[in-house]
PDB file of N, CA and C in Angstrom:
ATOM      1  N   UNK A   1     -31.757  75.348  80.200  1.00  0.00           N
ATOM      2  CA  UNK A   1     -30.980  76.566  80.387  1.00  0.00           C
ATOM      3  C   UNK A   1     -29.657  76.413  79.647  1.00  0.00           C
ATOM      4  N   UNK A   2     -29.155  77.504  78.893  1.00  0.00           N
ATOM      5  CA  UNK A   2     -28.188  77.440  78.277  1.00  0.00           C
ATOM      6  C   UNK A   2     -27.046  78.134  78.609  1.00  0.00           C
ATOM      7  N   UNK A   3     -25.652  76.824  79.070  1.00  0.00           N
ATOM      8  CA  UNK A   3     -24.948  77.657  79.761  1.00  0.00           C
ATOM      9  C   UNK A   3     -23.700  77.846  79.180  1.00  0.00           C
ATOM     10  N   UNK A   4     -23.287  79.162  78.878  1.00  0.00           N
ATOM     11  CA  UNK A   4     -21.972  79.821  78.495  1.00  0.00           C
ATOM     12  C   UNK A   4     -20.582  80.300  78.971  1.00  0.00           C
ATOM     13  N   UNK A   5     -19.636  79.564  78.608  1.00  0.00           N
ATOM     14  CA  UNK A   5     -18.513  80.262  79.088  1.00  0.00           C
ATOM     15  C   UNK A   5     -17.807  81.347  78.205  1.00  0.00           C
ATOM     16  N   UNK A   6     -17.401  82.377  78.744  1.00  0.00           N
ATOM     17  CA  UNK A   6     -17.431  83.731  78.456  1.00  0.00           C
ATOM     18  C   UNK A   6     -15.635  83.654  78.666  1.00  0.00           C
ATOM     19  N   UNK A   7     -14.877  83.325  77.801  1.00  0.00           N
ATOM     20  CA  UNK A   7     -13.472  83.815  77.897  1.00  0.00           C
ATOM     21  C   UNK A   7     -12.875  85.127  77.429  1.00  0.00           C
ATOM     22  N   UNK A   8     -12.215  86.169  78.824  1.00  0.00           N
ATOM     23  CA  UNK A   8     -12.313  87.262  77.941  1.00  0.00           C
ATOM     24  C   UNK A   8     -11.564  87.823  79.514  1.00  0.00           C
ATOM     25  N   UNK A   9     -10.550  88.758  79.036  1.00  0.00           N
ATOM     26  CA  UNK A   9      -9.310  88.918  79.914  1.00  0.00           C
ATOM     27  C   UNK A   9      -9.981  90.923  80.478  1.00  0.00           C
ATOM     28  N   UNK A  10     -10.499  90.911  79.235  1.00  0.00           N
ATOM     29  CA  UNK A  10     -10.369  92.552  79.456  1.00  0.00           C
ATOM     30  C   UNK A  10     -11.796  92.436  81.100  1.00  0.00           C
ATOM     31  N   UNK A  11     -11.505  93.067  81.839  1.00  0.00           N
ATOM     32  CA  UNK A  11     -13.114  92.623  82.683  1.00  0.00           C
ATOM     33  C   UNK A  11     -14.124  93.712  82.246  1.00  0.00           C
ATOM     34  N   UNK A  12     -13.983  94.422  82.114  1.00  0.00           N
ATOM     35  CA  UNK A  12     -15.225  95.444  81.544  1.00  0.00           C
ATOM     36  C   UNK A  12     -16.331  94.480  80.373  1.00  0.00           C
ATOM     37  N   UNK A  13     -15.383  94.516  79.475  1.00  0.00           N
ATOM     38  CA  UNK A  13     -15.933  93.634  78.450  1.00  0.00           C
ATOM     39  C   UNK A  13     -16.707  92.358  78.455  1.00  0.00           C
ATOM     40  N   UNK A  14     -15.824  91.196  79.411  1.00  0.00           N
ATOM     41  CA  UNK A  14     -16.802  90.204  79.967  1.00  0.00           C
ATOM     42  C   UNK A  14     -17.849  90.241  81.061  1.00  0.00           C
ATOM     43  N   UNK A  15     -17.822  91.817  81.643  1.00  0.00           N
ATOM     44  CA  UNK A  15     -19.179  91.705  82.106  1.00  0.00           C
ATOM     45  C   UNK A  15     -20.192  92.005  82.224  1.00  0.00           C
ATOM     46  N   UNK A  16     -19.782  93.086  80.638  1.00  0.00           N
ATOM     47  CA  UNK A  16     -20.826  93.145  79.454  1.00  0.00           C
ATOM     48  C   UNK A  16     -21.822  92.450  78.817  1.00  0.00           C
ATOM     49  N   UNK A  17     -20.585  91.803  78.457  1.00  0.00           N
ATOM     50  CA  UNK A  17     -21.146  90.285  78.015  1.00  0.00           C
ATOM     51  C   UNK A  17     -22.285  89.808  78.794  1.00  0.00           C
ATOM     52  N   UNK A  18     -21.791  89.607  79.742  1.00  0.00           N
ATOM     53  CA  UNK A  18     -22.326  88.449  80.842  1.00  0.00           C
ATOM     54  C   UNK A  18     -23.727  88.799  81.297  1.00  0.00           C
ATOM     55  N   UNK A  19     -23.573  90.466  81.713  1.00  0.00           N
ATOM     56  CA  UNK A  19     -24.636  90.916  82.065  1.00  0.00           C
ATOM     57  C   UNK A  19     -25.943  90.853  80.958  1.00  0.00           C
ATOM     58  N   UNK A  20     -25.466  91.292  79.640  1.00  0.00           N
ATOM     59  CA  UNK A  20     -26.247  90.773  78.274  1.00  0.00           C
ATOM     60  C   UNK A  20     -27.124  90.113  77.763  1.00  0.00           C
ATOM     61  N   UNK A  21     -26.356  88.497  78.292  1.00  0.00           N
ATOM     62  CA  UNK A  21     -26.343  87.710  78.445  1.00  0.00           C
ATOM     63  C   UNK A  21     -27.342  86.834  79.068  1.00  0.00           C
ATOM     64  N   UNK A  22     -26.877  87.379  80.592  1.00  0.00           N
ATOM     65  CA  UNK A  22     -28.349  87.104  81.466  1.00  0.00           C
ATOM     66  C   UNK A  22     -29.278  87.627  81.604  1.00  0.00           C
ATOM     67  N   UNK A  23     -29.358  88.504  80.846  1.00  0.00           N
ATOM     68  CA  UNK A  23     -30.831  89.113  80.295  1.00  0.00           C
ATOM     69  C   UNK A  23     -31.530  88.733  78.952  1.00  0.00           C
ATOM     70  N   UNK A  24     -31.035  87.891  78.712  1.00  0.00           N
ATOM     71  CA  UNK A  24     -31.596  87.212  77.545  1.00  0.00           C
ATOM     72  C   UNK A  24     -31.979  85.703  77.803  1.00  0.00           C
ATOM     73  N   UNK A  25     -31.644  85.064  79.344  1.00  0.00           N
ATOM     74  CA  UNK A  25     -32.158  83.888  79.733  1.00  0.00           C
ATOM     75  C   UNK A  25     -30.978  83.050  79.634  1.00  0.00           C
ATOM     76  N   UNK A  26     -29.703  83.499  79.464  1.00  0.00           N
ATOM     77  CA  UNK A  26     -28.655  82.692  79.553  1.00  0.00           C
ATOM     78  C   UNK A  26     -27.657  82.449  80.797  1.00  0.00           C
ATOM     79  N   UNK A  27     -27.323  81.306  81.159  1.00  0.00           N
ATOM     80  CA  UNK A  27     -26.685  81.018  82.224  1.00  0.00           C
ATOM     81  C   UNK A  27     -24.999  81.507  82.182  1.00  0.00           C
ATOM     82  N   UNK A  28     -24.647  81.727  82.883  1.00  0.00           N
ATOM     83  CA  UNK A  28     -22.836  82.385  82.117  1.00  0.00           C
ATOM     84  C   UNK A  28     -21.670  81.641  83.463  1.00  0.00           C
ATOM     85  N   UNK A  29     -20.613  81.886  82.890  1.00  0.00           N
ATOM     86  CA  UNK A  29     -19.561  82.221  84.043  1.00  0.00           C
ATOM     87  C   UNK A  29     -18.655  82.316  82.888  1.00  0.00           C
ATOM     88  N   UNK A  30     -17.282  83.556  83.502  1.00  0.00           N
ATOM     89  CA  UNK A  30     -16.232  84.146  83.130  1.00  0.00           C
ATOM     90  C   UNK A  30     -15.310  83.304  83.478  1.00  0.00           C
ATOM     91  N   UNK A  31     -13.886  83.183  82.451  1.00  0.00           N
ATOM     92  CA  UNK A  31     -12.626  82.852  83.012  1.00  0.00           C
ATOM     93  C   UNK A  31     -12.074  83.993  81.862  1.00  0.00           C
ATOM     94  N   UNK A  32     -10.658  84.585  82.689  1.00  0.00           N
ATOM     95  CA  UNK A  32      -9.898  85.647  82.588  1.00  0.00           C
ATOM     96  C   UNK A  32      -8.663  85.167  81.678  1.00  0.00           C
ATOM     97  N   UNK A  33      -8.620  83.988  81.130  1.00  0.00           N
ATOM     98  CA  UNK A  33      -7.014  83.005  80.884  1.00  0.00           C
ATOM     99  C   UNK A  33      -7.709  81.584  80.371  1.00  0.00           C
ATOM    100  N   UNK A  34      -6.963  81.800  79.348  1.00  0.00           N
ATOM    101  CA  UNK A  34      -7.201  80.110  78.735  1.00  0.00           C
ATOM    102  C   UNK A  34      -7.032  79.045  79.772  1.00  0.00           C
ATOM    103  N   UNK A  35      -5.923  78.881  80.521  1.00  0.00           N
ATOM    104  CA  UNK A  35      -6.016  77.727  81.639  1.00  0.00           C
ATOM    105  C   UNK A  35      -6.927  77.863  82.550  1.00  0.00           C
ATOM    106  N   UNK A  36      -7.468  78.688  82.518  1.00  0.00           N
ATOM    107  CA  UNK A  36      -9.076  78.737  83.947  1.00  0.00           C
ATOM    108  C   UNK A  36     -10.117  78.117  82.683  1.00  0.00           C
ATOM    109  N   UNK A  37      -9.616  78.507  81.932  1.00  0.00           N
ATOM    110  CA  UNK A  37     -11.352  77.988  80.749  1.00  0.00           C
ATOM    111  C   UNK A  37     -10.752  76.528  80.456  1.00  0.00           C
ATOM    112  N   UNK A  38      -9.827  76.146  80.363  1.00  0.00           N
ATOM    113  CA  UNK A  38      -9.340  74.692  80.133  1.00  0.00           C
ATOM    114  C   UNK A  38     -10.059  73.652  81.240  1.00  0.00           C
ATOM    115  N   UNK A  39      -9.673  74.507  82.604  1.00  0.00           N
ATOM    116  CA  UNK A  39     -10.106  73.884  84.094  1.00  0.00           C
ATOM    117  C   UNK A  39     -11.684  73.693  83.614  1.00  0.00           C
ATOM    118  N   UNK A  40     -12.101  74.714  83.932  1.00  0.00           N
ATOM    119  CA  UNK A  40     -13.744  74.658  84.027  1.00  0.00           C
ATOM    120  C   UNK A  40     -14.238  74.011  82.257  1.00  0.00           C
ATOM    121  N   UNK A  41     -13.431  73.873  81.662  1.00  0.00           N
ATOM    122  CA  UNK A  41     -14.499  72.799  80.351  1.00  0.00           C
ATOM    123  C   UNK A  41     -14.307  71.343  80.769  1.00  0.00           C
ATOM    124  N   UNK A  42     -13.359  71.274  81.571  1.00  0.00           N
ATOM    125  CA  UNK A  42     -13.205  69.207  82.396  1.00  0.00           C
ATOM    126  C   UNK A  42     -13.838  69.517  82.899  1.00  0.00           C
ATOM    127  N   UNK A  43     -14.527  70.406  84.030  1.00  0.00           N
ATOM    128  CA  UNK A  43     -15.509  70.444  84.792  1.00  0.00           C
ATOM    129  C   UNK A  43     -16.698  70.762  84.987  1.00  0.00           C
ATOM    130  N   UNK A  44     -17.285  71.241  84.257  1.00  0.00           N
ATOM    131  CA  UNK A  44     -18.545  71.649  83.955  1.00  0.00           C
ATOM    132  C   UNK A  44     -18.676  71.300  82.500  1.00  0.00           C
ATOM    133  N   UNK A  45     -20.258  71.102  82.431  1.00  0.00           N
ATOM    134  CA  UNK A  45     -20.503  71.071  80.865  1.00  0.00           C
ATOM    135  C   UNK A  45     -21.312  72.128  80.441  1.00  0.00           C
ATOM    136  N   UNK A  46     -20.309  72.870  79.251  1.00  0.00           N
ATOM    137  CA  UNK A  46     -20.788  74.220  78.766  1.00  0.00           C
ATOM    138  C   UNK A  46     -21.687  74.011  77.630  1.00  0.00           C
ATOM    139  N   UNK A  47     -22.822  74.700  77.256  1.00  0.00           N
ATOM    140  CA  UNK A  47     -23.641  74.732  75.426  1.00  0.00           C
ATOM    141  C   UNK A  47     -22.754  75.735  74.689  1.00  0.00           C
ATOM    142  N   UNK A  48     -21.661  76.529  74.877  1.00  0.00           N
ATOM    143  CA  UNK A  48     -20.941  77.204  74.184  1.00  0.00           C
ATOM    144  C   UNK A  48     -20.065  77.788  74.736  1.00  0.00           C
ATOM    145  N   UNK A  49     -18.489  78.062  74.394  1.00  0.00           N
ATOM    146  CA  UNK A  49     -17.818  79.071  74.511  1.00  0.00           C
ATOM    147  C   UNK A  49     -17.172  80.390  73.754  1.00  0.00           C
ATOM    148  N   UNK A  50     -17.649  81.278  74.242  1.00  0.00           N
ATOM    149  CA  UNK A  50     -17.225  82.170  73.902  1.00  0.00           C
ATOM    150  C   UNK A  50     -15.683  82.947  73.975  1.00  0.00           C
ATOM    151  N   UNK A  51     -14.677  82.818  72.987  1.00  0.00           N
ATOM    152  CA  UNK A  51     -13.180  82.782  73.219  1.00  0.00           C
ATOM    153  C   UNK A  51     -12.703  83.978  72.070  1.00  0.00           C
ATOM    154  N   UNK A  52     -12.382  84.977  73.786  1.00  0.00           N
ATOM    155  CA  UNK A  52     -11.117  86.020  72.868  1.00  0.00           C
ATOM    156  C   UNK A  52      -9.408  85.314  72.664  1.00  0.00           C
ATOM    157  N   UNK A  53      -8.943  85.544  71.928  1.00  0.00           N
ATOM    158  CA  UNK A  53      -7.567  84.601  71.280  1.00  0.00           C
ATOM    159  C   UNK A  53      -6.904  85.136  71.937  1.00  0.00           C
ATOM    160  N   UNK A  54      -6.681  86.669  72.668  1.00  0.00           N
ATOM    161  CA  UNK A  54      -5.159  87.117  72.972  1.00  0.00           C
ATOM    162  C   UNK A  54      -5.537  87.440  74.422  1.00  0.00           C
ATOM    163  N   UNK A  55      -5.794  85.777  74.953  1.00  0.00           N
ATOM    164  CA  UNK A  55      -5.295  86.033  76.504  1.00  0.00           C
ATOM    165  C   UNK A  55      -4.343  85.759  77.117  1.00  0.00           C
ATOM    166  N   UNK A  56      -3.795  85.966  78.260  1.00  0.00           N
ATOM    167  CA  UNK A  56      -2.700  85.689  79.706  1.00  0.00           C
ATOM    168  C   UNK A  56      -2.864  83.903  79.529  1.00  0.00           C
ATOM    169  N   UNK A  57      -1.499  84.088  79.970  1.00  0.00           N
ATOM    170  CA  UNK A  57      -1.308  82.149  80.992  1.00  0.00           C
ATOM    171  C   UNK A  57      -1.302  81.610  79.668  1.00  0.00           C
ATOM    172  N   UNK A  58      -2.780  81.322  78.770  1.00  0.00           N
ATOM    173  CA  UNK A  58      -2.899  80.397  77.754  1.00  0.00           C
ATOM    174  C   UNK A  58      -3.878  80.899  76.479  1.00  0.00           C
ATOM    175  N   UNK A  59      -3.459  81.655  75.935  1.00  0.00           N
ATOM    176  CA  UNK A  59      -3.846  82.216  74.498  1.00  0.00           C
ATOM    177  C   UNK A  59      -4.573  81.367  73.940  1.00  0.00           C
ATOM    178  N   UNK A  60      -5.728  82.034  72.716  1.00  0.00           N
ATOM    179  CA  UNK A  60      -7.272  81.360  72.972  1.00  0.00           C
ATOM    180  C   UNK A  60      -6.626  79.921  72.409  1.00  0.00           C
ATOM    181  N   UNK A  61      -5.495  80.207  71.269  1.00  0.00           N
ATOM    182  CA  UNK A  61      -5.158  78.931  70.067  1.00  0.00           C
ATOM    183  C   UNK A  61      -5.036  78.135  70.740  1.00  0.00           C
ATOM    184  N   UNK A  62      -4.038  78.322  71.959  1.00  0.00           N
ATOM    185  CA  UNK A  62      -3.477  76.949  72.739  1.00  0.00           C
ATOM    186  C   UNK A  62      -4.257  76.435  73.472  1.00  0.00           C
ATOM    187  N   UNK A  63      -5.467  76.771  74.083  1.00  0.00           N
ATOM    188  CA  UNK A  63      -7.018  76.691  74.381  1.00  0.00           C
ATOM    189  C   UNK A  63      -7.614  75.659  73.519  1.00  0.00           C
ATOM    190  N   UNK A  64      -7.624  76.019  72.381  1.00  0.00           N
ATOM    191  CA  UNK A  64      -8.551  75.657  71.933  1.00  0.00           C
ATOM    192  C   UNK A  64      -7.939  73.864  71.010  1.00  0.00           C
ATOM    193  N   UNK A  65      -6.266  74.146  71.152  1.00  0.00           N
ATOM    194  CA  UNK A  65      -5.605  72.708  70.611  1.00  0.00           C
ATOM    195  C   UNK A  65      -5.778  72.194  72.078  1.00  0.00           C
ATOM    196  N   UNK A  66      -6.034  72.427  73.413  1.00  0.00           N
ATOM    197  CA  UNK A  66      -6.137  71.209  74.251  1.00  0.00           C
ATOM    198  C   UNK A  66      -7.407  71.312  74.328  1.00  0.00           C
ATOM    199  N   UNK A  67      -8.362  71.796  74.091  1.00  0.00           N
ATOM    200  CA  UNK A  67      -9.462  71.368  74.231  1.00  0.00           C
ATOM    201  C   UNK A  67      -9.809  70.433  73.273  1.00  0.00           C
ATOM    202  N   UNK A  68      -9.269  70.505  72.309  1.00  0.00           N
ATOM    203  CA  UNK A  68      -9.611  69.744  71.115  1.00  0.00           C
ATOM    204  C   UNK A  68      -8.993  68.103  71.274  1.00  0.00           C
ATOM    205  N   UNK A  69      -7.591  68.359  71.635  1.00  0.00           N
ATOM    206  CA  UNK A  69      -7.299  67.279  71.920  1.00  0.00           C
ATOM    207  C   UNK A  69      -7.140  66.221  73.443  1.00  0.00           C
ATOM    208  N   UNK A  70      -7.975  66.869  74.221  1.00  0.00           N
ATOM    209  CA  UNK A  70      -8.795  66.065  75.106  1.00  0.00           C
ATOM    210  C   UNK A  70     -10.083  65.354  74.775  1.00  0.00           C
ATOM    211  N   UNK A  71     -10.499  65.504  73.629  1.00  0.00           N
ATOM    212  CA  UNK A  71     -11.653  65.537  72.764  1.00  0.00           C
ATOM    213  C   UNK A  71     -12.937  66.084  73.503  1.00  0.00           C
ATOM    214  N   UNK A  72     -12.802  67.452  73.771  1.00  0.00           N
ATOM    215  CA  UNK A  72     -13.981  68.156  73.694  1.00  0.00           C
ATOM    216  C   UNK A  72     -14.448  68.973  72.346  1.00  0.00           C
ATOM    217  N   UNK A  73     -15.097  68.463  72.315  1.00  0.00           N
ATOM    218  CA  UNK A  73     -16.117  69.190  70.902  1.00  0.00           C
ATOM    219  C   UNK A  73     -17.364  69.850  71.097  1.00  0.00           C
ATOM    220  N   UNK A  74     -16.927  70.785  72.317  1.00  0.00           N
ATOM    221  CA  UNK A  74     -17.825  71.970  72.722  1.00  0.00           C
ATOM    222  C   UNK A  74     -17.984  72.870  72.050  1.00  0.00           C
ATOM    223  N   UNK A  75     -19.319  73.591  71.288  1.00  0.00           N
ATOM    224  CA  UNK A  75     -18.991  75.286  70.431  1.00  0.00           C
ATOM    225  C   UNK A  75     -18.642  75.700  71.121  1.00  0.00           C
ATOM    226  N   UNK A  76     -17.864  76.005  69.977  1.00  0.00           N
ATOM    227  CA  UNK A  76     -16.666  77.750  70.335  1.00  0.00           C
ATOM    228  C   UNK A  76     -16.952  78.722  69.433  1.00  0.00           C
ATOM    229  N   UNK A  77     -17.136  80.008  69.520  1.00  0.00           N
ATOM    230  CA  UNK A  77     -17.462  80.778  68.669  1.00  0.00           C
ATOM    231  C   UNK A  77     -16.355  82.155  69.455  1.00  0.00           C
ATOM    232  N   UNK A  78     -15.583  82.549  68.192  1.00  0.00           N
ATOM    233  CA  UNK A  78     -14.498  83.352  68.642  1.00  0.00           C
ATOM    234  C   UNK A  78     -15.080  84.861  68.611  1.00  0.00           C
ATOM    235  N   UNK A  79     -14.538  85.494  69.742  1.00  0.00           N
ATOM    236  CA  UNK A  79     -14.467  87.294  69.599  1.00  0.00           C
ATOM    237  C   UNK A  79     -12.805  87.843  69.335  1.00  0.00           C
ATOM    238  N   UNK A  80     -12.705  88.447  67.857  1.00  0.00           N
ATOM    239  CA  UNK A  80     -11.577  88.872  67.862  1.00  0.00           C
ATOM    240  C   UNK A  80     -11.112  90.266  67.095  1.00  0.00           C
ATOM    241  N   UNK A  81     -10.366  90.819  67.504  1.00  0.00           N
ATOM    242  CA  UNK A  81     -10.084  92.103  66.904  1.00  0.00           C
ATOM    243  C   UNK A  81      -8.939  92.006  65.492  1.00  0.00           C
ATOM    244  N   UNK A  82      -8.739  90.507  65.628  1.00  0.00           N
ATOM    245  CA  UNK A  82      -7.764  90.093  64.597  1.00  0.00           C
ATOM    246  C   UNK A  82      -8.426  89.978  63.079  1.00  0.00           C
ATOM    247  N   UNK A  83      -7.379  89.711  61.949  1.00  0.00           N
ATOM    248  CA  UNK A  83      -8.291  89.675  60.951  1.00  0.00           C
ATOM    249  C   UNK A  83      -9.252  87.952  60.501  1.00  0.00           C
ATOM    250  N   UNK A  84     -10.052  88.692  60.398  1.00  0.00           N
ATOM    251  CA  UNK A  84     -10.969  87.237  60.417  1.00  0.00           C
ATOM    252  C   UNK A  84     -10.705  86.264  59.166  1.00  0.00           C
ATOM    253  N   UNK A  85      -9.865  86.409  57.974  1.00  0.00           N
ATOM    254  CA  UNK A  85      -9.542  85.585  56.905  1.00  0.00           C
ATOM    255  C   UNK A  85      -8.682  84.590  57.633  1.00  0.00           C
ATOM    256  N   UNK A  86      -7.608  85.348  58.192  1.00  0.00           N
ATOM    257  CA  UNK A  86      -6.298  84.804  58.688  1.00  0.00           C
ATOM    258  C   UNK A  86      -7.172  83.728  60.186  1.00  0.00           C
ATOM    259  N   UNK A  87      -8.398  84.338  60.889  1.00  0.00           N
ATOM    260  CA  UNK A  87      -8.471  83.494  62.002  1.00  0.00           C
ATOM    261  C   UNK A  87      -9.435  82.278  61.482  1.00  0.00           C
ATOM    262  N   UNK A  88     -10.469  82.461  60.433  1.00  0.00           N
ATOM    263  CA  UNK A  88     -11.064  81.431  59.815  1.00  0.00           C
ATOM    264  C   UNK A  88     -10.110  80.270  59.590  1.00  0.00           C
ATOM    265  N   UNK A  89      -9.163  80.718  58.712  1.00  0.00           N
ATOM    266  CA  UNK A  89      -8.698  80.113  58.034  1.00  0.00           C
ATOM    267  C   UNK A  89      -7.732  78.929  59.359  1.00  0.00           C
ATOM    268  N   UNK A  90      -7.212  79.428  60.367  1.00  0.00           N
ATOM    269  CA  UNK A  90      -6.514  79.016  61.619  1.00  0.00           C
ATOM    270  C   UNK A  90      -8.010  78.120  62.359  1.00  0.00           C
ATOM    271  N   UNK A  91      -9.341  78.533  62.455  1.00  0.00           N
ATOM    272  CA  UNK A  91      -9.774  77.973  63.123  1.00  0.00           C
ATOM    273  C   UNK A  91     -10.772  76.808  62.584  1.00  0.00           C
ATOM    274  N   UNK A  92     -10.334  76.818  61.024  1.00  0.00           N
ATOM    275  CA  UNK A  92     -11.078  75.524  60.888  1.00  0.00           C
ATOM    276  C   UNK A  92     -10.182  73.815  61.193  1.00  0.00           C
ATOM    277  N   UNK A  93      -9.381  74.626  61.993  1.00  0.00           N
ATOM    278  CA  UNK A  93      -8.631  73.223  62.165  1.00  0.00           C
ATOM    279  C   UNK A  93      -9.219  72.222  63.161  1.00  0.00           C
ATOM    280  N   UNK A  94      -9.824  73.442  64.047  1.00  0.00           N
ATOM    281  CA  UNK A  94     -10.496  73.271  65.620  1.00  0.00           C
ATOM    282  C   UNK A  94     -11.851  73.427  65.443  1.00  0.00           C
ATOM    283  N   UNK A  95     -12.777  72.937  64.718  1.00  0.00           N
ATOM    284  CA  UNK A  95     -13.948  73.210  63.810  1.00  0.00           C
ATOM    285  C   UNK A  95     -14.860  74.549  64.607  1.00  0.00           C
ATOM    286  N   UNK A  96     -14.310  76.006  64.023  1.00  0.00           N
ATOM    287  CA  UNK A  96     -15.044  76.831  64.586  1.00  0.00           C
ATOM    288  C   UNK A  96     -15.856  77.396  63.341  1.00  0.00           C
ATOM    289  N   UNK A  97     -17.022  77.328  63.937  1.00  0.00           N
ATOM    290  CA  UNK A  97     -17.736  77.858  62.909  1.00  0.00           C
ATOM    291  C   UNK A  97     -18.494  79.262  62.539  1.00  0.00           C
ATOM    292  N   UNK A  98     -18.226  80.186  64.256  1.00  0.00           N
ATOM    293  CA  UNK A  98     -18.488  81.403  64.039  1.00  0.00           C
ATOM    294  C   UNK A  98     -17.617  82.165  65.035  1.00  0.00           C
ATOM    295  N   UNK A  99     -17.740  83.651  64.001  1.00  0.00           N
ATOM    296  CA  UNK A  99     -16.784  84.776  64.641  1.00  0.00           C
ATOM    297  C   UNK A  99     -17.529  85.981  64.324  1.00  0.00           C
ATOM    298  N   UNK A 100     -16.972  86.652  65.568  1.00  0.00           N
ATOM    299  CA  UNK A 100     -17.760  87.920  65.901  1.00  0.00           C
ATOM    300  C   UNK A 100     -16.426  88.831  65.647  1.00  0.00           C
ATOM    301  N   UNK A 101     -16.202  89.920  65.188  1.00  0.00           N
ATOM    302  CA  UNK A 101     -15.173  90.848  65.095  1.00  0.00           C
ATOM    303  C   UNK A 101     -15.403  92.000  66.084  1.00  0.00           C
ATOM    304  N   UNK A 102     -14.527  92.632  66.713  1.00  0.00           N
ATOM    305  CA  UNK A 102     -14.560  93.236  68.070  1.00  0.00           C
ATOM    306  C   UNK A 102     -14.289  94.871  67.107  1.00  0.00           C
ATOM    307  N   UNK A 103     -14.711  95.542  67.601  1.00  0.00           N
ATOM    308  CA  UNK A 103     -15.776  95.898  68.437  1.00  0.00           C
ATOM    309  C   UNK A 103     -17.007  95.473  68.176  1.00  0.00           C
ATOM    310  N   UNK A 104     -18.565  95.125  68.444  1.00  0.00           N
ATOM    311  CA  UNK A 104     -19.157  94.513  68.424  1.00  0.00           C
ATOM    312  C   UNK A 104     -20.576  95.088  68.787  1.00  0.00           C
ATOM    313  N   UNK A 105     -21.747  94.874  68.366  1.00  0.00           N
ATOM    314  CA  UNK A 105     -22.717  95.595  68.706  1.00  0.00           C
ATOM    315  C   UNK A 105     -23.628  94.227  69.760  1.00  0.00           C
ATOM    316  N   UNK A 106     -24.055  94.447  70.667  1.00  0.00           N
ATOM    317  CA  UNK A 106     -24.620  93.066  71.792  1.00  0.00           C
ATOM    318  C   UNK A 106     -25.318  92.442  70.792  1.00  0.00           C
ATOM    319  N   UNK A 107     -26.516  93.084  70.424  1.00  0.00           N
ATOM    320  CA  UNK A 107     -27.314  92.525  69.288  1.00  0.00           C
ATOM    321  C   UNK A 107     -26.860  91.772  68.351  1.00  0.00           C
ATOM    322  N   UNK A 108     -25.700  92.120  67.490  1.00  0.00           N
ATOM    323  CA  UNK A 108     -25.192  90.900  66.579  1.00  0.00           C
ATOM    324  C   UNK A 108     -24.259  89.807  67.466  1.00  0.00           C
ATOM    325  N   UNK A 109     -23.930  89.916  68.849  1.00  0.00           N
ATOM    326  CA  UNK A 109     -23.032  89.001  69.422  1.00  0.00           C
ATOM    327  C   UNK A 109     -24.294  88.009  70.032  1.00  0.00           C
ATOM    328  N   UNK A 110     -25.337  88.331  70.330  1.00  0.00           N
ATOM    329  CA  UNK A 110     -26.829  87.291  70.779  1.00  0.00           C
ATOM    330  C   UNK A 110     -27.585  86.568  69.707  1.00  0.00           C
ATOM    331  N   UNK A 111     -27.115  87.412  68.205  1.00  0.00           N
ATOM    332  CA  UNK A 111     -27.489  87.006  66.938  1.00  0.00           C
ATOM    333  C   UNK A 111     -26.698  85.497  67.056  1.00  0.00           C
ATOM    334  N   UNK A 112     -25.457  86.103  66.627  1.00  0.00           N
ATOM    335  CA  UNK A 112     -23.944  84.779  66.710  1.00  0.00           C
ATOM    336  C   UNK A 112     -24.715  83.715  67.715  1.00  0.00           C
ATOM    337  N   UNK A 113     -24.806  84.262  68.988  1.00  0.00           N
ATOM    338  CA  UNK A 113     -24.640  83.316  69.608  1.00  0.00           C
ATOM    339  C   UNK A 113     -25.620  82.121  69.964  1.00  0.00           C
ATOM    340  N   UNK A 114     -27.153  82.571  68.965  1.00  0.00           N
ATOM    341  CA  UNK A 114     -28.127  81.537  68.871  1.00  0.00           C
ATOM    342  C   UNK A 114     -27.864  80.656  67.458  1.00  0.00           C
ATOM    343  N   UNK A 115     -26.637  81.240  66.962  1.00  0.00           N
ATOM    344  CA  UNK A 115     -26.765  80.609  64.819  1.00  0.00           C
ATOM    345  C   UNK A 115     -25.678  79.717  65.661  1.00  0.00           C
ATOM    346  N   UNK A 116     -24.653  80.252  66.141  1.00  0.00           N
ATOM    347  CA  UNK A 116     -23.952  79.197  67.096  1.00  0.00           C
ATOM    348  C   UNK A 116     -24.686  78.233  67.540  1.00  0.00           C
ATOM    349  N   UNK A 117     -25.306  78.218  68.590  1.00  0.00           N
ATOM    350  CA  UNK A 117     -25.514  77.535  68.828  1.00  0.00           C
ATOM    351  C   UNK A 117     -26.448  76.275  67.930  1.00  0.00           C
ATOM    352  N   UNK A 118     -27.092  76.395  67.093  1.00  0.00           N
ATOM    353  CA  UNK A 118     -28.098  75.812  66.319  1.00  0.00           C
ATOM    354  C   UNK A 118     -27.650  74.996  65.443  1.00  0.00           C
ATOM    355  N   UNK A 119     -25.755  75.722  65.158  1.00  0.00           N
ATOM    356  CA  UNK A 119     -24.980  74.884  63.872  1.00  0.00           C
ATOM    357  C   UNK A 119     -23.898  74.035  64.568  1.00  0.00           C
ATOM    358  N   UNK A 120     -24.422  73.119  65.894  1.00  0.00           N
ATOM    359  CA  UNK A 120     -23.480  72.281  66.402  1.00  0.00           C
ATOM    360  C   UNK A 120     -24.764  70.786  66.714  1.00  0.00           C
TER     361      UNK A 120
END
């Protein structure tokens, strides 16, 4: 079973996702704030996260430099409404290798999220 964490502040949206999600055979849970997704990646072990950049408490970047430097090297595959040159270019520091641009059709975000998973 493949289980996903779903970072994503707006709630409509993550439980979109989620619901999506588990209709496609995937295991999920939501955090609303980079420091709840910080908590639950020491504590659980995720097959991917899914990370919007402009959340509360702890914004996806600063997320994703302590995750990195706790040395988790969990996929991350970003959802963002930002421009994707400028976030590529920011997230190959933190080796991300896919992005979904918001607004988003489910179908290409279940696409992402099996090429995700396959290229870790």
């Amino acid at each position: 079973m493949t289980y996903i964490l779903i970072v994503e502040d707006e709630p409509r949206l993550a439980q979109f996702i989620e619901k999506g999600l588990k209709k496609q055979g995937f295991t999920t849970l939501i955090a609303t704030n980079g420091q709840d997704a910080l908590c639950l990646t020491q504590k659980e072990q995720f097959d991917l996260v899914l990370l919007d950049l402009g959340l509360p408490v702890m914004d996806g970047w600063t997320f994703l430099q302590h995750l990195r430097n706790d040395g988790n090297q969990i996929p991350v595959m970003i959802m963002t409404a930002l421009d994707q040159i400028e976030v590529k270019n920011k997230g190959e520091r933190y080796n991300i290798k896919k992005y979904i641009s918001k607004p988003f059709r489910f179908q290409n975000l279940v696409e992402n999220v099996n090429v995700s998973l396959s290229l870790y």
